[in-house]
N, C-alpha and C. Protein backbone atom coordinates (compact mmCIF):
# COMPACT_ATOMS: atom_id res chain seq x y z
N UNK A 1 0.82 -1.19 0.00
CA UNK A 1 0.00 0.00 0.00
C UNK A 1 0.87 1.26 0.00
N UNK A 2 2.03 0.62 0.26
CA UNK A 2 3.26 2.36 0.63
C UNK A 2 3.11 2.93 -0.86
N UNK A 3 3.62 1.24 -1.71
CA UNK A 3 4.21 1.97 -3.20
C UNK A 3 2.94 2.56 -3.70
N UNK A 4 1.39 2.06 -3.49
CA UNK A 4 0.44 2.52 -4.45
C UNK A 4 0.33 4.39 -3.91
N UNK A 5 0.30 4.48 -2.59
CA UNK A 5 0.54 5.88 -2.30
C UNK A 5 1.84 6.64 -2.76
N UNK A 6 2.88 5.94 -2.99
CA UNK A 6 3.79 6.70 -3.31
C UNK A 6 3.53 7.12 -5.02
N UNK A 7 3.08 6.52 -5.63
CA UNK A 7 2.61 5.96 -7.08
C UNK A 7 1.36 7.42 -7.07
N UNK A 8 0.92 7.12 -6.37
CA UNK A 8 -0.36 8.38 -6.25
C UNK A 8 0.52 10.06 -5.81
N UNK A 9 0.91 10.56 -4.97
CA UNK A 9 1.81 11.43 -4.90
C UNK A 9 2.76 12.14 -5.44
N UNK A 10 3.37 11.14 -6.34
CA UNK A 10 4.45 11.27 -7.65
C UNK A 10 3.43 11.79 -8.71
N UNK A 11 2.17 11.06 -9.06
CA UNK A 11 1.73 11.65 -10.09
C UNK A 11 0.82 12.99 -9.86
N UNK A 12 0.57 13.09 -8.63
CA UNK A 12 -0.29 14.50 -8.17
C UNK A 12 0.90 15.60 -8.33
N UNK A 13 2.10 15.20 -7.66
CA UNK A 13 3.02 16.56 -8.05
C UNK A 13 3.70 16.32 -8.80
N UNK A 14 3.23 15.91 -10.11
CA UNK A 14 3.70 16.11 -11.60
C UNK A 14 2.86 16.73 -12.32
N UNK A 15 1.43 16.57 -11.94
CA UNK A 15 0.57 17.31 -12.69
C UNK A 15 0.57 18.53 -12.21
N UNK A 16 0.86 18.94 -10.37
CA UNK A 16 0.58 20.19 -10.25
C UNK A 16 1.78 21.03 -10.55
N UNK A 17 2.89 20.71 -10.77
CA UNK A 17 4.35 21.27 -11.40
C UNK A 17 3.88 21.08 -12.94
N UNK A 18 3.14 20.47 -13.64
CA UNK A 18 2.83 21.18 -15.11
C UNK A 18 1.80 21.87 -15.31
N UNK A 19 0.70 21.77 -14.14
CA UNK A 19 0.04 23.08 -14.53
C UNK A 19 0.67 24.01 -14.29
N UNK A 20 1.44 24.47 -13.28
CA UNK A 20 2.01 26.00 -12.45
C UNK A 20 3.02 25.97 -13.72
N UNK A 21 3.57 25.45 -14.33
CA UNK A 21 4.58 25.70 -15.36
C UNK A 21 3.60 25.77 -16.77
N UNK A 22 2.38 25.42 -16.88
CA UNK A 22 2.16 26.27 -18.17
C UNK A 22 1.22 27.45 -18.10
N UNK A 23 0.82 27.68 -16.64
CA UNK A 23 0.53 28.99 -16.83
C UNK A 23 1.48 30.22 -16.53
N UNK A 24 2.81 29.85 -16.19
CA UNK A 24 3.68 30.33 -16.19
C UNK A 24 4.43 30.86 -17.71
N UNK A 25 4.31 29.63 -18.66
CA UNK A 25 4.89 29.76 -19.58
C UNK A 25 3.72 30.70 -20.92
N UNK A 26 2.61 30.25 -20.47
CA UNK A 26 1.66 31.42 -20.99
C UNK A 26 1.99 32.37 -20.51
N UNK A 27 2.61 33.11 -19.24
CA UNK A 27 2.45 34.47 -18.59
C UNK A 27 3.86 34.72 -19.51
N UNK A 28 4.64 34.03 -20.34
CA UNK A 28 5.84 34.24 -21.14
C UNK A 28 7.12 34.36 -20.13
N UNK A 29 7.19 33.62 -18.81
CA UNK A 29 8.32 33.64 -17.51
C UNK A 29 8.46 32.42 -18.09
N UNK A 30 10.06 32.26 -18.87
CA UNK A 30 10.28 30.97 -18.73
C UNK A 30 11.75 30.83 -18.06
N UNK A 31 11.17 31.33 -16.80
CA UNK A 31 12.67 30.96 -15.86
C UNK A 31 11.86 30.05 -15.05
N UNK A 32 11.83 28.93 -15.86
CA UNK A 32 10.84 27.79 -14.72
C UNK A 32 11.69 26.66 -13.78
N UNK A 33 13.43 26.77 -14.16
CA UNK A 33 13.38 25.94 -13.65
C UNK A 33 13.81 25.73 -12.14
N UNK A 34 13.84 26.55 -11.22
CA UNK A 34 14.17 26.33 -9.78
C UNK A 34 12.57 26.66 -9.45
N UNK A 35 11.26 27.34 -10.20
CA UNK A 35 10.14 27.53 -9.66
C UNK A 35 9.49 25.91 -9.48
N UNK A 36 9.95 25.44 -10.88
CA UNK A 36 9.41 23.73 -10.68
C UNK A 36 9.97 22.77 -9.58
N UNK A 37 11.24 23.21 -9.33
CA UNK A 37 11.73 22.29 -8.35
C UNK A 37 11.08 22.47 -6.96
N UNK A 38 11.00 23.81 -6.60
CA UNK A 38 10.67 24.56 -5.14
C UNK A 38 8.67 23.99 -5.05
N UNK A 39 8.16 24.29 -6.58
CA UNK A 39 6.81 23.24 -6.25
C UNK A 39 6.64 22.18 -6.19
N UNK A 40 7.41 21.78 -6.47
CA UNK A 40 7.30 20.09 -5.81
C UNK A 40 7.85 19.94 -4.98
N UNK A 41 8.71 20.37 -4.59
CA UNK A 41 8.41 20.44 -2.91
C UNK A 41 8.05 20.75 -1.81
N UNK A 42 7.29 21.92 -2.34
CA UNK A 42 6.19 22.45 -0.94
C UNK A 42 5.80 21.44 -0.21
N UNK A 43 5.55 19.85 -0.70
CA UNK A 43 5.07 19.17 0.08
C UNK A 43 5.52 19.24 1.51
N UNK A 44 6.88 19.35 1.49
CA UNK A 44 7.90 18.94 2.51
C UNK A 44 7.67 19.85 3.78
N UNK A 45 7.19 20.88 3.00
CA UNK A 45 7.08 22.57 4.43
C UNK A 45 5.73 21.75 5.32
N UNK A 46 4.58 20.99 4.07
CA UNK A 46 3.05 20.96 4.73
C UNK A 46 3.56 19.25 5.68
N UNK A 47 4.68 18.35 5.37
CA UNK A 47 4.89 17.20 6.41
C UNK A 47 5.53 17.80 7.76
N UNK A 48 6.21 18.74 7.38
CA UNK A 48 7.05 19.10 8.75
C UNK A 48 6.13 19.95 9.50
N UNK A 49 4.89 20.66 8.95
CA UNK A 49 4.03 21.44 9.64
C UNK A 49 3.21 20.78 10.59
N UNK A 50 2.78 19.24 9.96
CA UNK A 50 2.17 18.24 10.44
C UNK A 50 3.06 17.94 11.67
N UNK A 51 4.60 17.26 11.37
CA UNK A 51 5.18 16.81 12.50
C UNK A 51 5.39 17.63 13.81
N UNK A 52 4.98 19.37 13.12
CA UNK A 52 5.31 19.59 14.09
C UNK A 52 3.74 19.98 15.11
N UNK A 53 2.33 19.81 15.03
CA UNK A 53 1.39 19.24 14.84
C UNK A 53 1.44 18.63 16.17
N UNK A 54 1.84 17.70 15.44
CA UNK A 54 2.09 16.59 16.53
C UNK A 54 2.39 16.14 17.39
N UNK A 55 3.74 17.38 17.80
CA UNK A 55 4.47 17.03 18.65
C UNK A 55 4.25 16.75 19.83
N UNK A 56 3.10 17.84 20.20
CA UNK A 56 2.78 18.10 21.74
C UNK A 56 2.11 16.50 22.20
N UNK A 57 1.37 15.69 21.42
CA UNK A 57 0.82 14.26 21.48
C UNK A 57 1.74 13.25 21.90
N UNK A 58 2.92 13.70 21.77
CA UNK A 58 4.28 12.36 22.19
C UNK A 58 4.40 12.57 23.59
N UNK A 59 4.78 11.67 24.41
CA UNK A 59 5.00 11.73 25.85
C UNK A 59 6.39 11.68 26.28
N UNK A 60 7.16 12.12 24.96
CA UNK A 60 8.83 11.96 25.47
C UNK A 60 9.20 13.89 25.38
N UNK A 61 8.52 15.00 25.33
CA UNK A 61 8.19 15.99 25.04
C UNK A 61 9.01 16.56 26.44
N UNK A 62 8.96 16.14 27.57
CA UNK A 62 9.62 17.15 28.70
C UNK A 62 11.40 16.98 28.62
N UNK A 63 11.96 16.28 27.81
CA UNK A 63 13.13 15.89 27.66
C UNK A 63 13.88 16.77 26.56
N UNK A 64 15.00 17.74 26.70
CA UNK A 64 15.88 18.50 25.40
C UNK A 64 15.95 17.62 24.75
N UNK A 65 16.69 16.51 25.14
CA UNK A 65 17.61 15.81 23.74
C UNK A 65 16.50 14.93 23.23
N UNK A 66 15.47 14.59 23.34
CA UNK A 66 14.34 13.93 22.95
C UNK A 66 14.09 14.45 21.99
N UNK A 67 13.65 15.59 22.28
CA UNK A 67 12.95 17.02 21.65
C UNK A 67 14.07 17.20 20.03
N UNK A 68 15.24 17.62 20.61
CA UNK A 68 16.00 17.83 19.62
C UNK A 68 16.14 16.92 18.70
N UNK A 69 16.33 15.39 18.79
CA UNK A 69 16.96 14.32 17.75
C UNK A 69 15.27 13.97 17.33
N UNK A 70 14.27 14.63 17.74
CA UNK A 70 12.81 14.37 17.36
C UNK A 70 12.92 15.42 16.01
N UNK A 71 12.87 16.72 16.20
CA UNK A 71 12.96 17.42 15.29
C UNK A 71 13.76 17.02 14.10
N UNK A 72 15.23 16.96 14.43
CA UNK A 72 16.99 16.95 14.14
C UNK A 72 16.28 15.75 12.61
N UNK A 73 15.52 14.89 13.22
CA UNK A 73 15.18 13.51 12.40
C UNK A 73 14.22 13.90 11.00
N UNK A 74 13.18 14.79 12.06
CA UNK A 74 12.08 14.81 10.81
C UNK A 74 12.00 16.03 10.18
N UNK A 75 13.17 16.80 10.35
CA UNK A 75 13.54 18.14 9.49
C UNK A 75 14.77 17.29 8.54
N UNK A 76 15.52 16.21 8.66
CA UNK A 76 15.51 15.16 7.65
C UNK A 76 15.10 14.61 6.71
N UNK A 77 14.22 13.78 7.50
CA UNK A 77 13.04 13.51 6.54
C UNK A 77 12.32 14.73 5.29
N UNK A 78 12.16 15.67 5.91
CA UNK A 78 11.25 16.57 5.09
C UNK A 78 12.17 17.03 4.35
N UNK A 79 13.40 17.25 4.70
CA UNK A 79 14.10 17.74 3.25
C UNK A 79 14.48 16.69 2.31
N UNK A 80 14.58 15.33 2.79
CA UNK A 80 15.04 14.58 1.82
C UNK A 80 13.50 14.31 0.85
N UNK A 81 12.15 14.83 1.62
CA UNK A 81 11.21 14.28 1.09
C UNK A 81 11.25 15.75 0.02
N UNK A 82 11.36 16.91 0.49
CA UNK A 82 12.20 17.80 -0.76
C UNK A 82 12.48 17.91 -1.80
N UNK A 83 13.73 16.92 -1.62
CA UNK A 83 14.58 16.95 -2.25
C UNK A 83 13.79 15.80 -3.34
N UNK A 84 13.46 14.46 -3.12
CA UNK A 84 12.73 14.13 -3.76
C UNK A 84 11.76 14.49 -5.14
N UNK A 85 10.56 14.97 -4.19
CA UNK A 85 9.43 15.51 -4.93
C UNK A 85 9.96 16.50 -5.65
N UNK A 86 10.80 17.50 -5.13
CA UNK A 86 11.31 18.65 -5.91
C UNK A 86 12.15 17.90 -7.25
N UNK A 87 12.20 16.47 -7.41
CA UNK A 87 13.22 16.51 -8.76
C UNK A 87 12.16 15.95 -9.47
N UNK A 88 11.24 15.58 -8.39
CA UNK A 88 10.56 14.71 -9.45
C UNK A 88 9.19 15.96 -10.32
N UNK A 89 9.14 17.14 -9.46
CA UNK A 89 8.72 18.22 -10.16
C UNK A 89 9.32 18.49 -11.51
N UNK A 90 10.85 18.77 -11.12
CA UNK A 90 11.41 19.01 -12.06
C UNK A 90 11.37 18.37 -13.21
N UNK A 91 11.65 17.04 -13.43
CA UNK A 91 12.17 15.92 -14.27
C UNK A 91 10.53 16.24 -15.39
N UNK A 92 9.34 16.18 -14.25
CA UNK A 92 7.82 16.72 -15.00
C UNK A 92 7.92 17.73 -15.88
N UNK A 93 8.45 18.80 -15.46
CA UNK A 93 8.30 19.65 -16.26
C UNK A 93 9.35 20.05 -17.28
N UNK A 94 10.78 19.18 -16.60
CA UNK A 94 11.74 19.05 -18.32
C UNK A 94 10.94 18.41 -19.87
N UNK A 95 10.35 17.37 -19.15
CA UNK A 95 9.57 16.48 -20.23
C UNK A 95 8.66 17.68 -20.77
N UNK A 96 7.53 17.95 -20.72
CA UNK A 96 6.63 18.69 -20.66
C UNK A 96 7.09 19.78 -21.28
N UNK A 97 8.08 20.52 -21.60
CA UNK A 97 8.41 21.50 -21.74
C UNK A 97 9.65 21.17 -23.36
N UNK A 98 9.85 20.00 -23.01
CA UNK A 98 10.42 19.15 -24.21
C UNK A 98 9.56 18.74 -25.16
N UNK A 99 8.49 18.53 -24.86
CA UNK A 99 7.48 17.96 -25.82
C UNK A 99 6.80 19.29 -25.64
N UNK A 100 6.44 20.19 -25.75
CA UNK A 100 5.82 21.39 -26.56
C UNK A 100 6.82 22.20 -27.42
N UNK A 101 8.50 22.46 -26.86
CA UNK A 101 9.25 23.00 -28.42
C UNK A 101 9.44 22.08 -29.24
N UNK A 102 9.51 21.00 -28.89
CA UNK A 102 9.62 20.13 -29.83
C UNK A 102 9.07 19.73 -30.99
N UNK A 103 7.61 20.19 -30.51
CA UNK A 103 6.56 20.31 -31.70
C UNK A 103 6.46 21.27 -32.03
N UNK A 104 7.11 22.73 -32.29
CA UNK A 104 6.94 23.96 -32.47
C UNK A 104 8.07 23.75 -33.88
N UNK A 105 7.28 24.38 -34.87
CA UNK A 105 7.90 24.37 -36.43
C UNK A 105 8.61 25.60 -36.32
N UNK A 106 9.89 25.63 -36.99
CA UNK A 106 10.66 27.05 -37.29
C UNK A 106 11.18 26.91 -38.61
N UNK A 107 10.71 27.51 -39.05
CA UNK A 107 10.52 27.96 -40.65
C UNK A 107 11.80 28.92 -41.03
């Protein structure tokens, strides 16, 4: 069930990194490519917002170093989840952006 969610996620922020990149590229900004990377990874700001959410629910919470290697871990996680989604934004909208000049005739 991980991979079918992961399978689902990958393709939600591919579609939403090619819409934001072709109404971008209609607005004629085609400096798309650190905007595509940074949208696909917003995910990562809305997991760590969650974890942090959460925190107060754990019962290891009155402890620094708890606290710290709690965070230390899942400010980890969220950037590697980042780093991730952010290429896989990207990689969306190289394609995408390959297949529309590509079909563009120059005479």
């Amino acid at each position: 069930i991980i991979k079918l969610v992961l399978l689902i996620t990958i393709i939600s922020i591919s579609e939403m990194c090619v819409l934001l990149q072709y109404y971008q590229l209609c607005a004629e900004d085609y400096g798309w490519w650190w905007r595509s990377f940074t949208s696909g990874g917003s995910i990562a700001f809305y997991i760590f917002l969650y974890i942090y959410s959460w925190y107060p629910h754990l019962h290891a919470q009155k402890f620094s170093v708890t606290t710290f290697i709690y965070f230390g871990y899942m400010a980890l996680m969220s950037f590697g989840t980042f780093v991730l989604m952010g290429s896989v934004g990207f990689f969306a909208c190289f394609w995408f952006t390959h297949k529309i000049f590509s079909s563009v005739k120059v005479d």
